[in-house]
Protein backbone atom coordinates (compact mmCIF):
# COMPACT_ATOMS: atom_id res chain seq x y z
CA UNK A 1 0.00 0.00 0.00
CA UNK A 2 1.09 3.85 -0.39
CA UNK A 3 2.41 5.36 2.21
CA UNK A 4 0.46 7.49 4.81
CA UNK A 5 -0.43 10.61 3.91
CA UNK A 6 -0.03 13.66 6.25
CA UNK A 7 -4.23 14.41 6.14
CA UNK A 8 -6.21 11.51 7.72
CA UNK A 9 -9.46 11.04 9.16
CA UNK A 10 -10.42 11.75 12.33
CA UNK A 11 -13.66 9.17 13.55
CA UNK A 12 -13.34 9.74 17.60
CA UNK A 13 -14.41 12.41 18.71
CA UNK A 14 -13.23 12.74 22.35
CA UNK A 15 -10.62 14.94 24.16
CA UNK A 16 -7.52 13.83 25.27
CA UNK A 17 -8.29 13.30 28.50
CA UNK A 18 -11.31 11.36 27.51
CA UNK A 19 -9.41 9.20 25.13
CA UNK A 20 -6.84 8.19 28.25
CA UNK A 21 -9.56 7.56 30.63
CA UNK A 22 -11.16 5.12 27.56
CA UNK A 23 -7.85 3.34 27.45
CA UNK A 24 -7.02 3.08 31.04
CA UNK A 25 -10.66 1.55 31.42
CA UNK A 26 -9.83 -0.91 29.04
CA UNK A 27 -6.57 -1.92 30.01
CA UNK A 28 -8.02 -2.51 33.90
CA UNK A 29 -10.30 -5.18 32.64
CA UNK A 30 -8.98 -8.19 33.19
CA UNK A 31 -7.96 -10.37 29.84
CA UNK A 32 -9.82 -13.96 29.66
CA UNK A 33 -8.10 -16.42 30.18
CA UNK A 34 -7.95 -18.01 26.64
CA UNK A 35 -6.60 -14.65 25.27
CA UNK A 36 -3.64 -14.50 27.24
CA UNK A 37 -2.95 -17.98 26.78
CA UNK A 38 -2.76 -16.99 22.81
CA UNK A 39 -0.03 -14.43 23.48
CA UNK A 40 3.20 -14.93 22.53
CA UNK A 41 4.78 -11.75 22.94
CA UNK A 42 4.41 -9.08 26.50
CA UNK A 43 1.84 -6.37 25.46
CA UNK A 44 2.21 -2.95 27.00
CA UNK A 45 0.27 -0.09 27.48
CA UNK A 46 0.89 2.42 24.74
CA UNK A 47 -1.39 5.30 25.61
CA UNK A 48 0.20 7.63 23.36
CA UNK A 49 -2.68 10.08 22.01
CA UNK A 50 -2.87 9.37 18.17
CA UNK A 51 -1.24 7.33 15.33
CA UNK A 52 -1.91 7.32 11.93
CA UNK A 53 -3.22 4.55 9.98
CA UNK A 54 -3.62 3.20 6.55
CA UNK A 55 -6.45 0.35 5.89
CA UNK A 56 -7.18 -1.12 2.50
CA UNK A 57 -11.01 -0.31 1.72
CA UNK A 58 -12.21 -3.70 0.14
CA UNK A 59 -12.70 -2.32 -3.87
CA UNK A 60 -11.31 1.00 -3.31
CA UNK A 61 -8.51 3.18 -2.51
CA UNK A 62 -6.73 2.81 0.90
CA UNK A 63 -7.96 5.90 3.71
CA UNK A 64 -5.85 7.24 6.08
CA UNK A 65 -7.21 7.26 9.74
CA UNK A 66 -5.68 8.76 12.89
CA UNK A 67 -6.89 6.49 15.88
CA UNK A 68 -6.03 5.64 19.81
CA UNK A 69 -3.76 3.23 19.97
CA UNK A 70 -4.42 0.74 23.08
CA UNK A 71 -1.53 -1.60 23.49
CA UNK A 72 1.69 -2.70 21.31
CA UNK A 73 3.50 -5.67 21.33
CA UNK A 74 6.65 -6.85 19.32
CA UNK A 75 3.88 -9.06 16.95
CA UNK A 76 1.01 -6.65 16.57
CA UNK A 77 -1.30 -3.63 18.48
CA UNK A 78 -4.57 -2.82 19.16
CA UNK A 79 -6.48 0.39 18.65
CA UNK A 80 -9.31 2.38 19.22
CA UNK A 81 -11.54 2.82 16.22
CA UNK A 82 -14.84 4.98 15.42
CA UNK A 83 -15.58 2.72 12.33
CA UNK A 84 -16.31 -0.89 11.96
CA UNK A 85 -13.03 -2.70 10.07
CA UNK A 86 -12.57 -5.57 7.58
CA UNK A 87 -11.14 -8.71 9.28
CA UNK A 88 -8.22 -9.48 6.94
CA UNK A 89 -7.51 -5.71 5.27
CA UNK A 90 -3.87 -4.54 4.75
CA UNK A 91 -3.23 -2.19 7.39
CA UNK A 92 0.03 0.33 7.38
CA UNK A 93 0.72 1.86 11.24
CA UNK A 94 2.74 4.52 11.88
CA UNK A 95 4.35 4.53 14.80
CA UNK A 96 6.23 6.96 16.62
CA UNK A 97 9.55 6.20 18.23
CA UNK A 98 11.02 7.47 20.97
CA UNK A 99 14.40 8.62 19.50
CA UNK A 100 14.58 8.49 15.66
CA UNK A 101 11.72 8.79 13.29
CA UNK A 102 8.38 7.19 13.01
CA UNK A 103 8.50 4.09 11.45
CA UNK A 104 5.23 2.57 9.03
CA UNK A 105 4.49 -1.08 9.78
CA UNK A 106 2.98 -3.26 7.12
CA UNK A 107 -0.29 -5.36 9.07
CA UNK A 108 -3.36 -7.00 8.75
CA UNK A 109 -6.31 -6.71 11.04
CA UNK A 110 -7.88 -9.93 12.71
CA UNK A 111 -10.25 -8.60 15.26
CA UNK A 112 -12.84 -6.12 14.91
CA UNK A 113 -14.78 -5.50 18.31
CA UNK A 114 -17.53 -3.34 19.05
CA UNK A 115 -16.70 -1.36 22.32
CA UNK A 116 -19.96 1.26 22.82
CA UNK A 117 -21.60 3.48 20.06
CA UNK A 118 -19.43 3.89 17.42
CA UNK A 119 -16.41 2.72 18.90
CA UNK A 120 -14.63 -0.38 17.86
CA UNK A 121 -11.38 -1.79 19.58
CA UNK A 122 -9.04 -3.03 16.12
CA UNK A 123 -6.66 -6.16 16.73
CA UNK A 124 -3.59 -6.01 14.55
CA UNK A 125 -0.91 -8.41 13.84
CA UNK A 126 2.55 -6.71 12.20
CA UNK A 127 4.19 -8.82 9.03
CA UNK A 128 7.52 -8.60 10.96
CA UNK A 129 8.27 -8.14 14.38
CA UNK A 130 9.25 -5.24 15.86
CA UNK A 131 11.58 -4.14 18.70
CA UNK A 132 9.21 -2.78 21.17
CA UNK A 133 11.99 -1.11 23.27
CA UNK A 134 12.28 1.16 20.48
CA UNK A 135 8.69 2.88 20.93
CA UNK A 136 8.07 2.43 24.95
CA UNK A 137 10.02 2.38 27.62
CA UNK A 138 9.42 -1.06 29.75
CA UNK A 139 10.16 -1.59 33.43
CA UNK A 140 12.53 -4.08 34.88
CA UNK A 141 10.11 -7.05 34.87
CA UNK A 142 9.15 -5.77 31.35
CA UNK A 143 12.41 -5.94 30.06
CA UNK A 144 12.79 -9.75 31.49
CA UNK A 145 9.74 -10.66 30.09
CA UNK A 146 10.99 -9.66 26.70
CA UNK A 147 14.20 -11.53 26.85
CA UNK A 148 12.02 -14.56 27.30
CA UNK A 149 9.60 -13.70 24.72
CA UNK A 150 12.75 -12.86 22.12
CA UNK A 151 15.14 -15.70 22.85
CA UNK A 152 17.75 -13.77 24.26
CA UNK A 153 17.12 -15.57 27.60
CA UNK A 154 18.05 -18.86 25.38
CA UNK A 155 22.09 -17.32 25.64
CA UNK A 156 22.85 -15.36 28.80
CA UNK A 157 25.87 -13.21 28.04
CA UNK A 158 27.22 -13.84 24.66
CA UNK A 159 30.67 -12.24 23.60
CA UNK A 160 31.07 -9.85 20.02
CA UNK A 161 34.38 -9.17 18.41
CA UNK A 162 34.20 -6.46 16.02
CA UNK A 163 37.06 -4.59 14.44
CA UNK A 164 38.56 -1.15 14.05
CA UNK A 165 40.25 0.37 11.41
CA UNK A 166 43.72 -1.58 11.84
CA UNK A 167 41.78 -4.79 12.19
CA UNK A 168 42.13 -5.37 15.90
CA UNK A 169 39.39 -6.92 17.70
CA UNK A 170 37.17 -4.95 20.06
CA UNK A 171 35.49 -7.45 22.74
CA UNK A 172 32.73 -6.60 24.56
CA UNK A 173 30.16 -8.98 26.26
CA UNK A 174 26.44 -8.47 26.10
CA UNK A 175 23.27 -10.31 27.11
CA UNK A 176 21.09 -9.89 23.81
CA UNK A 177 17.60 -8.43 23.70
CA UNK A 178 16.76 -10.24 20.80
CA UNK A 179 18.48 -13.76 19.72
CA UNK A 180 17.51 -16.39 17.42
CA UNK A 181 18.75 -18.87 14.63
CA UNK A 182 19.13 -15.91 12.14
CA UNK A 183 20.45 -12.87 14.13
CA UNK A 184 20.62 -10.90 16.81
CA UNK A 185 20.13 -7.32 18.62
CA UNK A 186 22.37 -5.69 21.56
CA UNK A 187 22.57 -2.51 22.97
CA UNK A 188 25.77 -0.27 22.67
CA UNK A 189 26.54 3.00 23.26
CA UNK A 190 29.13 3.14 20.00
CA UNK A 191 28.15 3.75 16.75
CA UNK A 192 28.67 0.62 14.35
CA UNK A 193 28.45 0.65 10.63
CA UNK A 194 26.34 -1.27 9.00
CA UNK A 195 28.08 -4.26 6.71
CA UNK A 196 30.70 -4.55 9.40
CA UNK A 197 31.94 -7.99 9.71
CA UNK A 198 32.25 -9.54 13.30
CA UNK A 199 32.43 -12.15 15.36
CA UNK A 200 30.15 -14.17 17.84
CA UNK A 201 31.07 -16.14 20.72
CA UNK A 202 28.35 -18.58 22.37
CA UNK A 203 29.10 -20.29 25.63
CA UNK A 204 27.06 -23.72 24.62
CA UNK A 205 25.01 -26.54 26.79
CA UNK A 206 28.05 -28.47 27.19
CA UNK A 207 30.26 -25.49 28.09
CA UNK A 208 32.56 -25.34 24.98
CA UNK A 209 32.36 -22.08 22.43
CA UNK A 210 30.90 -21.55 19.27
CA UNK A 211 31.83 -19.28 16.93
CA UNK A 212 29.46 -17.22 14.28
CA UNK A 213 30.32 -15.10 11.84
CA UNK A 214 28.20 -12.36 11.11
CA UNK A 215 27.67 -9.01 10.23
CA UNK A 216 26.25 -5.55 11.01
CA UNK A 217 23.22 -5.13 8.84
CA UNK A 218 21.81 -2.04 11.07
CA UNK A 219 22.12 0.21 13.88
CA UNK A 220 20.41 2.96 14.87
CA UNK A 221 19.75 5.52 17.97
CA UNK A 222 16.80 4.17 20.74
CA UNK A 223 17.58 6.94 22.61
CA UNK A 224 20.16 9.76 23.77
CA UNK A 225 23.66 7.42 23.91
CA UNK A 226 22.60 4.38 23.49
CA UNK A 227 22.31 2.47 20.02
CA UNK A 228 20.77 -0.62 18.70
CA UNK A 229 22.98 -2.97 16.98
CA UNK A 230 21.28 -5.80 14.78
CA UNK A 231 23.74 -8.59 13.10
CA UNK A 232 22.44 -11.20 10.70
CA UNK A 233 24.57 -14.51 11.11
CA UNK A 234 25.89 -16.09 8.05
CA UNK A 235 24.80 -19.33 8.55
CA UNK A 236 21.41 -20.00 10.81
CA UNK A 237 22.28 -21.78 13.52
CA UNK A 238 20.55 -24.93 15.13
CA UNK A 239 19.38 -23.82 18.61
CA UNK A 240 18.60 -27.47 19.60
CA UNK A 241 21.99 -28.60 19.10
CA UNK A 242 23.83 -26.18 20.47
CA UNK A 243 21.55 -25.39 23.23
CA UNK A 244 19.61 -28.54 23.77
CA UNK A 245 15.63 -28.99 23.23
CA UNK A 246 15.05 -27.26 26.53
CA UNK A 247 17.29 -23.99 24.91
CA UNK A 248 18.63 -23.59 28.46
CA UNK A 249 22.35 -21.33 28.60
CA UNK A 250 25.00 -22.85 29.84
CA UNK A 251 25.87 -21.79 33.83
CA UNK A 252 28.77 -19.94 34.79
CA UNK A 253 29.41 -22.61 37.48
CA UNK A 254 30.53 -25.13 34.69
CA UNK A 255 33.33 -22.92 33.07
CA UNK A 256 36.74 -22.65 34.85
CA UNK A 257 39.98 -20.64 33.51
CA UNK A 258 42.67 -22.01 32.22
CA UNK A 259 44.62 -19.96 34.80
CA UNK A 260 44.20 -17.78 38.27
CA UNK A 261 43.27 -14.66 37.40
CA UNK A 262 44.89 -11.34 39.05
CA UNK A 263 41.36 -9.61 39.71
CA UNK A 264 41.02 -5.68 40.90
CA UNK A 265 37.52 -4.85 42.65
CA UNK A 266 37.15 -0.91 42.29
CA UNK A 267 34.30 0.19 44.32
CA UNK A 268 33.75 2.47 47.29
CA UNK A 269 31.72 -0.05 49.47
CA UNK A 270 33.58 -1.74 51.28
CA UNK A 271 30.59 -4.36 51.93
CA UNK A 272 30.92 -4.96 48.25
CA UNK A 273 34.24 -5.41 47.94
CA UNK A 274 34.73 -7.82 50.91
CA UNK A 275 31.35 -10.11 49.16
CA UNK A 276 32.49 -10.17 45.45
CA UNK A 277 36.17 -10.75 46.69
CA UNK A 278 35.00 -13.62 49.23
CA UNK A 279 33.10 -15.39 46.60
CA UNK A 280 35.83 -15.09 43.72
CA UNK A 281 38.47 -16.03 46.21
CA UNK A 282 36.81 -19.32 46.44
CA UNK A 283 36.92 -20.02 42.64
CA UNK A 284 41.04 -19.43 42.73
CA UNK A 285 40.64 -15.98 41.82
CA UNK A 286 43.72 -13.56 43.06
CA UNK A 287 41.81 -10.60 44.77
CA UNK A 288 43.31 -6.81 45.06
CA UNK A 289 40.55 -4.20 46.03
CA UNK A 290 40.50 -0.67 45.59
CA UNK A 291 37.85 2.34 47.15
CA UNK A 292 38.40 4.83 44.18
CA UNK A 293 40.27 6.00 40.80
CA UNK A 294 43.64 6.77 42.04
CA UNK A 295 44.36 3.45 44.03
CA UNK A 296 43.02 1.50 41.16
CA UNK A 297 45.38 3.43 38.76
CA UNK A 298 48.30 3.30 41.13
CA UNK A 299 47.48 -0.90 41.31
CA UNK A 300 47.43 -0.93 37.53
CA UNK A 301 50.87 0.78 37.20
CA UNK A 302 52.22 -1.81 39.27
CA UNK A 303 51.26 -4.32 37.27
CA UNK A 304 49.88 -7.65 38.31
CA UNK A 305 46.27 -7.02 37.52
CA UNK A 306 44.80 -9.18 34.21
CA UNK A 307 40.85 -8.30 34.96
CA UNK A 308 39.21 -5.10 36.53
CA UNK A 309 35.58 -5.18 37.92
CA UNK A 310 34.95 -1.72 38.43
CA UNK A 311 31.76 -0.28 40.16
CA UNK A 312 30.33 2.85 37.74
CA UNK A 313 29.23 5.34 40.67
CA UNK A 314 32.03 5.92 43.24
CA UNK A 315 32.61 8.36 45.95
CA UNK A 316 32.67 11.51 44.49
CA UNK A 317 34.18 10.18 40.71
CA UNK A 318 32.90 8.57 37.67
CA UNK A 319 33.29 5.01 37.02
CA UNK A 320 33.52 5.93 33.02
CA UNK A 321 36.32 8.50 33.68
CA UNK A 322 38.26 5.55 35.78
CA UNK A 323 37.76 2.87 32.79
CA UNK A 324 38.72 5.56 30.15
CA UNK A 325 41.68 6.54 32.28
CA UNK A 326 42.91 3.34 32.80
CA UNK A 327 42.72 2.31 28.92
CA UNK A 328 44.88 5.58 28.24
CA UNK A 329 47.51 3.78 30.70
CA UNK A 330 47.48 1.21 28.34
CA UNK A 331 45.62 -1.39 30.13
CA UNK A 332 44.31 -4.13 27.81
CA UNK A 333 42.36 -6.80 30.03
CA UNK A 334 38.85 -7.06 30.24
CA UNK A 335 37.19 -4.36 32.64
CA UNK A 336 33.83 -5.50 33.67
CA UNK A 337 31.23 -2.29 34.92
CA UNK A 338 29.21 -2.69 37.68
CA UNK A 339 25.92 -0.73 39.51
CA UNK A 340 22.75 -0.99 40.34
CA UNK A 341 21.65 1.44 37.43
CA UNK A 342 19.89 -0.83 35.08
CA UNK A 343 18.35 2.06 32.55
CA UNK A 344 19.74 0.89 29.40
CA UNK A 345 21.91 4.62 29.10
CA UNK A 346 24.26 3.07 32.07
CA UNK A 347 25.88 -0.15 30.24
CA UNK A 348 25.64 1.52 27.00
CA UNK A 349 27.83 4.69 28.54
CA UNK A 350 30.22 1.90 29.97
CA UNK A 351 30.90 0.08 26.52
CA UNK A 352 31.48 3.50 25.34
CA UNK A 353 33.90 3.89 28.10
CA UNK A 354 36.24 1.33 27.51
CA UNK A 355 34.44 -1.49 29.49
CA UNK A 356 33.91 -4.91 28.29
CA UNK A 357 30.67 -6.21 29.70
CA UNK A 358 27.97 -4.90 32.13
CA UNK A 359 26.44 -6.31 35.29
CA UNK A 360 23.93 -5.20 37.46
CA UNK A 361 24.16 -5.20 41.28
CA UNK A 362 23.91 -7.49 43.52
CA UNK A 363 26.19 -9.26 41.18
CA UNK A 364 24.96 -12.50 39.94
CA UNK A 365 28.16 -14.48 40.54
CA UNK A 366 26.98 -17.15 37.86
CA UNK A 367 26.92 -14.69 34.95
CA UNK A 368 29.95 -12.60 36.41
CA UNK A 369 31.70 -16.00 35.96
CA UNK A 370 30.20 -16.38 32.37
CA UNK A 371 30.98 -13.17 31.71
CA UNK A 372 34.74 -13.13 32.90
CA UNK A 373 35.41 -16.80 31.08
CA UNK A 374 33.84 -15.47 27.52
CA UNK A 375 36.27 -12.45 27.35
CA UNK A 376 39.82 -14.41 28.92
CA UNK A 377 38.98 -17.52 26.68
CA UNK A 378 37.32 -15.93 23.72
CA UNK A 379 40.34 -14.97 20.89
CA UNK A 380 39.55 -13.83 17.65
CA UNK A 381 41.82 -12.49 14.64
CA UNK A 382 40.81 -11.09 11.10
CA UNK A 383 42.28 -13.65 9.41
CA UNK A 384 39.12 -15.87 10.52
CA UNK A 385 37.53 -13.37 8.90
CA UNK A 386 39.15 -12.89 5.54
CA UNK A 387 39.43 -17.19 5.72
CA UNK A 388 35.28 -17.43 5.99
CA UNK A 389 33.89 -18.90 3.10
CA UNK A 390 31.66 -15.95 2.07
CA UNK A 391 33.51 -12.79 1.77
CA UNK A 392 33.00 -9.66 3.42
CA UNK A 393 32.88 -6.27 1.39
CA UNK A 394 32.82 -4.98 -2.13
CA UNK A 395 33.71 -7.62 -4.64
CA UNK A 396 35.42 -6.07 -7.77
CA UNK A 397 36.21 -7.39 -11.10
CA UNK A 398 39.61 -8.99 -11.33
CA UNK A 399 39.70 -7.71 -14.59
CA UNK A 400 39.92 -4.21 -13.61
CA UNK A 401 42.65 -4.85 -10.84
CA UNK A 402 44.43 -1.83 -12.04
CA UNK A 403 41.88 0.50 -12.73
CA UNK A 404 40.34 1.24 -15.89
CA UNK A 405 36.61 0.89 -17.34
CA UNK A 406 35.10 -1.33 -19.08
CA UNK A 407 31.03 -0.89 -20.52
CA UNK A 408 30.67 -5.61 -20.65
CA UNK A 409 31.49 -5.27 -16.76
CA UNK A 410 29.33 -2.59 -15.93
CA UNK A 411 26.52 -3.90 -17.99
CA UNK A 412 26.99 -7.24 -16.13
CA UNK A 413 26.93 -5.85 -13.20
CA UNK A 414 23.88 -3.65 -13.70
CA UNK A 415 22.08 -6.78 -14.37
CA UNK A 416 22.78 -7.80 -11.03
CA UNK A 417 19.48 -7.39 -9.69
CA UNK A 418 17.45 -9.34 -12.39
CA UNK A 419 19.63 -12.19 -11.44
CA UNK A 420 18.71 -11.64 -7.74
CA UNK A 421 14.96 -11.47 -8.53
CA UNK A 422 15.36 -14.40 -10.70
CA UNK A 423 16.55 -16.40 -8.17
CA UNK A 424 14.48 -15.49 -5.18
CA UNK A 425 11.52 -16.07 -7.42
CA UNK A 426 12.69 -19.31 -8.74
CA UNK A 427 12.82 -20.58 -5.16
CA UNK A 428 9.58 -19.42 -4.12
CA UNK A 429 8.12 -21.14 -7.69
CA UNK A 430 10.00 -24.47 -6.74
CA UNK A 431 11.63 -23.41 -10.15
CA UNK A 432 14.58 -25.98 -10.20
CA UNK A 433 14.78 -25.93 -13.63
CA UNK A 434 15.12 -21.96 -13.55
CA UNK A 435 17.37 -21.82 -10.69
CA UNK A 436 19.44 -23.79 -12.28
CA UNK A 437 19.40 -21.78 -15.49
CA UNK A 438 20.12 -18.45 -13.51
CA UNK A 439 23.07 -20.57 -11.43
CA UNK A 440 24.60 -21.65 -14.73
CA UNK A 441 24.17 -18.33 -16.68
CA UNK A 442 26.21 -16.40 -13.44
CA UNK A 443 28.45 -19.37 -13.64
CA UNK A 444 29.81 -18.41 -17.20
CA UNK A 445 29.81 -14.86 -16.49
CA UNK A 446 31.11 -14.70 -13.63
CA UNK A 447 34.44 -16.07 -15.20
CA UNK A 448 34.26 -14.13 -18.03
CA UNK A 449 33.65 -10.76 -16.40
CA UNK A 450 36.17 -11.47 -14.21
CA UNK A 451 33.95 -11.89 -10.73
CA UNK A 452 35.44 -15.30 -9.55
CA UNK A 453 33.21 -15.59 -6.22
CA UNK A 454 30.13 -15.17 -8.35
CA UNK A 455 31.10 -18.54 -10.41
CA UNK A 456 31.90 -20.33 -7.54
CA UNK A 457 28.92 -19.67 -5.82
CA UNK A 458 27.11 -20.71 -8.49
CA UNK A 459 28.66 -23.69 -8.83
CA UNK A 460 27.86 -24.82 -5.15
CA UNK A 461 23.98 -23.98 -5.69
CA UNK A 462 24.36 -26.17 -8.88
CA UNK A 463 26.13 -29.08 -7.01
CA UNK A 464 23.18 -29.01 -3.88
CA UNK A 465 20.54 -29.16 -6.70
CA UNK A 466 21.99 -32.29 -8.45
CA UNK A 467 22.62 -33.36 -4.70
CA UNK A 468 19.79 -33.23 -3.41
CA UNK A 469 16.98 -32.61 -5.92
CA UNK A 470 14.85 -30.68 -2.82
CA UNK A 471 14.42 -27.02 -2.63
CA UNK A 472 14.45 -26.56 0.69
CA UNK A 473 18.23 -28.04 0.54
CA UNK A 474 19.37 -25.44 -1.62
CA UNK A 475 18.00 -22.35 0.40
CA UNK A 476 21.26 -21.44 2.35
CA UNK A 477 23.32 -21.93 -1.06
CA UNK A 478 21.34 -19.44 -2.61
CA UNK A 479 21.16 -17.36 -0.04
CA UNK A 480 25.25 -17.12 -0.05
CA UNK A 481 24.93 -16.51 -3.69
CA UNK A 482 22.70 -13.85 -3.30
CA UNK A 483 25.07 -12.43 -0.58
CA UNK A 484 28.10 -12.59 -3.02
CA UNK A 485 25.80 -10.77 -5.55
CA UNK A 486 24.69 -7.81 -3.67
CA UNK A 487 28.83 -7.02 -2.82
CA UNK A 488 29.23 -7.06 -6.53
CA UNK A 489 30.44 -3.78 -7.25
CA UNK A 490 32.26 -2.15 -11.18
């Protein structure tokens, strides 16, 4: 459908005040039972005033309403409606986001209610999911509830190695908001681009790592400092295996280091020092404490100290000034930030820092362990990058190594997306015989136009088909081939 247009249709006439006491009324009623058995996803209140709409007319143009909304949920919303509505029309919402611009969500509407008069209450469910987080903001239990509901919960702390401009790694570890078999979303408080290659390190059901490559395909601001990071994995993964069918992480308990760790507990309680240093003691950890900035510095210049759990609000300094202060000394072992702050600004402002991961207080000593074990353990170098089998950034014609033009290439390459519609279409026909067509057609070009990876991508979606015969089998291969495609560049 088109998109909304600025003018829309007002059907409720009721003040603001009026439309919040209508929505607070509804949400007090209790839910039956069967309803919130149905739901897969936590709904929230999101009493917001207006949103725009867009919903298909059956035989006629789409109209643009503003409505109430009522609730929102990662999978769909309801609203407030002065018109009865077509179970099963195309619905666009427009919803507002708390730090970046609205954003228009492609739906369909599968419950029309009557509510009293004219009013109707509209269910919708979205195509895709959405991140909630980015629209409301949840409380504590909210934001548990949605770890469950997303499958972040599945993981516990996982560990990310991305890279900077001279290729070094940059580990951080991060408990997920949103994991599955295909990608995954963290908060940071750095900037990443998008297409950046990394690397992901999963602490498994039997305790041993997995690695995933990925990459960055967005990231974008939630609010003041803190960003959202999404990265598609190049291969989907196979929770059951890894995890097992109950998809329960792996507990810190399990893991033990290779070797005693020097450990230096920065905080101004004393009470806290004495308990986190009592409880590592007794898993072989070396303890030094530390009540502020300057002792921890003057510990560091000794020497002596390989991991730093540093508490973000001390006596009269800032736990981010310490961890930035302590990186310009040239300290290089993980630093692990600590409070009781759980708004999503305070780890985000600690990665940003310097810091490597973020717990919240009281510590959990499970995850702390977790935590500590991923970033000692986990090594990563940009060779494993440059080795993976599909590569990462532009792919240029090796024909055109030392500059030049030439009009075959760039016609070949502007035919790139036919290809890619070709084959996307072939494999929702079941087109073997096409796929196979376009696969052999890139094959021969791909040589001769001097884009290597584009052949031998081909080749390998060729080789599953006469493998296997099934489309379904040949899904990932073409997926990789698309990948290769979309890098192609003059």
């Amino acid at each position: 459908m088109a998109s909304i247009r600025e003018s829309a249709i007002t059907t409720i006439r009721l003040s603001p005040r009026e439309q919040k006491a209508l929505v607070d009324d509804m949400e007090s009623r209790t839910v039956p039972a069967e309803i919130e058995k149905e739901r897969r996803s936590v709904r929230v209140t999101f009493n917001i005033g207006e949103v725009k709409v867009l919903i298909a007319s059956p035989g006629g143009d789409p109209v643009a309403f503003s409505v109430v909304p009522r609730n929102l949920s990662s999978g769909g919303m309801a609203f407030i409606h002065g018109q009865f509505a077509h179970i099963g029309a195309k619905i666009v919402v427009t919803l507002p986001r708390l730090y970046d611009v609205p954003l228009e969500v492609n739906g369909e509407i599968v419950r029309c209610r009557h509510v009293k008069g004219l009013l109707h209450e509209i269910g919708v469910i979205f195509e895709d999911e959405i991140d909630i987080q980015q629209f409301v903001k949840l409380s504590r239990d909210q934001v548990k509830q949605v770890a469950v509901d997303t499958g972040s919960a599945i993981t516990g702390h996982v560990i990310i190695a991305l890279f900077d401009d001279k290729k070094q790694p940059i580990k951080f570890s991060i408990m997920p908001r949103k994991f599955d078999d295909k990608s995954m979303v963290f908060n940071h408080g750095r900037y990443f681009k998008p297409d950046s290659p990394c690397v992901v390190g999963l602490t498994v059901a039997d305790g041993t790592a997995h690695r995933v490559v990925g990459r960055i395909v967005d990231c974008h601001v939630i609010e003041e400092g803190v960003h959202a990071v999404k990265i598609n994995f190049e291969q989907e993964l196979d929770l059951e295996s890894l995890y097992g069918s109950d998809h329960e992480a792996v507990s810190g308990s399990q893991l033990e280091n290779e070797s005693v760790l020097r450990t230096l507990i920065v905080d101004d309680s004393e009470a806290d020092r004495q308990l986190i240093g009592f409880r590592l003691a007794q898993k072989g950890y070396e303890i030094q404490e530390a009540y502020g900035g300057l002792e921890a510095a003057d510990a560091v210049r000794k020497g002596g100290v390989d991991l730093i759990l540093l508490d973000i609000f001390l006596d009269g300094e800032c736990g981010y000034d310490v961890a930035k202060a302590i990186r310009q000394m040239g300290f290089t072992g993980p630093i692990v930030a600590l409070s009781a702050d759980e708004r999503s600004k305070t780890p985000a402002d600690a990665l940003r820092a310097g810091c490597n991961a973020f717990l919240t207080k009281p510590v959990d000593l499970d995850e702390l362990q977790k935590a500590i074990h991923q970033l000692v353990t986990f090594d990563v170098q940009w060779e494993q990058i440059e080795s993976h089998d599909v590569p990462f950034g532009p792919i240029h014609s090796s024909l055109l190594e030392d500059g030049g033009d030439s009009p075959q290439v760039k016609q070949f390459v502007e035919s790139i997306g036919d290809r890619v519609d070709e084959l996307q279409a072939a494999i929702e026909l079941e087109d073997l015989k096409c796929l196979n067509t376009v696969c052999e057609l890139l094959k021969v070009d791909g040589v001769k136009y001097g884009y290597e990876p584009v052949a031998d991508f081909s080749v390998k979606v060729s080789q599953s088909l006469a493998k296997s015969g099934n489309i379904n089998n040949v899904k990932s291969s073409v997926d990789d081939l698309v990948a290769i495609l979309l890098r192609v560049v003059p």
